[in-house]
Protein backbone atom coordinates (compact mmCIF):
# COMPACT_ATOMS: atom_id res chain seq x y z
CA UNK A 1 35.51 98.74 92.95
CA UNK A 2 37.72 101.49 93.23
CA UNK A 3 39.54 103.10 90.27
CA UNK A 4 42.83 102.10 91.88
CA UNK A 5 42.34 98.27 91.16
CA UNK A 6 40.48 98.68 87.75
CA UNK A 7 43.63 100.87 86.40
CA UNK A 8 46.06 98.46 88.16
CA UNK A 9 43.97 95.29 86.74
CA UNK A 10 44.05 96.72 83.08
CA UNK A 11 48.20 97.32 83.60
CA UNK A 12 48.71 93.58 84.29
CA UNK A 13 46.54 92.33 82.41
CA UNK A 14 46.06 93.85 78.62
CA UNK A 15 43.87 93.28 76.26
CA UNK A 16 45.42 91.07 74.18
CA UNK A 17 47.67 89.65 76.66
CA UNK A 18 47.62 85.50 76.99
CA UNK A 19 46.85 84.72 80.76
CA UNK A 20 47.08 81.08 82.45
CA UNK A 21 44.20 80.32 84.88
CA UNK A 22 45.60 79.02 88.15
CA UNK A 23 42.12 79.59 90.58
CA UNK A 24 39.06 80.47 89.89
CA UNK A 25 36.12 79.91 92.45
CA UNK A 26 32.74 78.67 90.47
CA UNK A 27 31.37 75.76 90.32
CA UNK A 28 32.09 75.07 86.74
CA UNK A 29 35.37 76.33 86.60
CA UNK A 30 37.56 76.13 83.06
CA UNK A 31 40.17 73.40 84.56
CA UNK A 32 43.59 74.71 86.26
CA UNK A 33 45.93 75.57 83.40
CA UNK A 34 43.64 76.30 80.94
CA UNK A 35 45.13 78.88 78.63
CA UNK A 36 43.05 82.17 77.51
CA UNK A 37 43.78 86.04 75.53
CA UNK A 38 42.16 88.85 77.28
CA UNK A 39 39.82 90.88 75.49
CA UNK A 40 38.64 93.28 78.20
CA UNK A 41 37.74 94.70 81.62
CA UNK A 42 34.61 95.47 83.70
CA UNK A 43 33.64 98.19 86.34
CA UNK A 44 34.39 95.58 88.74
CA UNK A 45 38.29 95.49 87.79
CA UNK A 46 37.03 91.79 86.40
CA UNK A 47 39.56 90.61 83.90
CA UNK A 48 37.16 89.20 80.70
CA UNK A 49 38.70 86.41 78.93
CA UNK A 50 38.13 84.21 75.63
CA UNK A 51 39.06 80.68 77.10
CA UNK A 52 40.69 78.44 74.73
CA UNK A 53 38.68 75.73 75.79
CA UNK A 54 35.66 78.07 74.57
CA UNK A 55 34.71 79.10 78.00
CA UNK A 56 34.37 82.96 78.33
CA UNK A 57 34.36 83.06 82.27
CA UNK A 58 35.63 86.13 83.56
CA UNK A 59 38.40 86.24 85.83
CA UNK A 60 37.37 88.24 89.68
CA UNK A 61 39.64 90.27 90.45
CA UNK A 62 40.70 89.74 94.53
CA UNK A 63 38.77 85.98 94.01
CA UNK A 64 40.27 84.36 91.04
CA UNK A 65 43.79 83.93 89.94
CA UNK A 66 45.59 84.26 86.67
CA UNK A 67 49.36 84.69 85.49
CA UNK A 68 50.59 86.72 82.26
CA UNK A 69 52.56 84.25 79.97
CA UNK A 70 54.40 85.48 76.95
C-alpha cells in the first residue's frame, strides 16, 4: 500500500474517532450499522477497530466501507 492511502486513511479516520460500518466483505461480517471507535492503522492503510458488538474486525481499506459519525 502506498504511503498516499495510509496517510489519507489515518486523516479520515483517527484514532479515537467513532466510525459506522456500512460494508464489509467477510464471511462473518459485524452486521450493517454496527457502531465501533478506532484505535489504529496497519501498513496496509487497514482501519483497526474495537466493534461495539465485541468484534475487532478490521476495516480494508479500498474493500470495506465505513462513515465517521460524531
Amino acid at each position: 500500500m502506498d504511503v498516499c492511502a495510509k496517510a489519507r486513511v489515518q486523516q479520515l479516520f483517527p484514532v479515537g474517532c467513532r466510525v459506522k460500518l456500512l460494508e464489509m466483505d467477510d464471511p462473518f461480517p459485524p452486521p450493517i450499522g454496527t457502531l465501533g471507535t478506532v484505535y489504529g492503522h496497519d501498513d496496509l492503510a487497514s482501519v483497526l477497530v474495537h466493534w461495539d458488538n465485541g468484534s475487532g474486525l478490521s476495516v480494508v481499506y479500498g474493500v470495506d466501507r465505513i462513515v465517521k459519525v460524531d
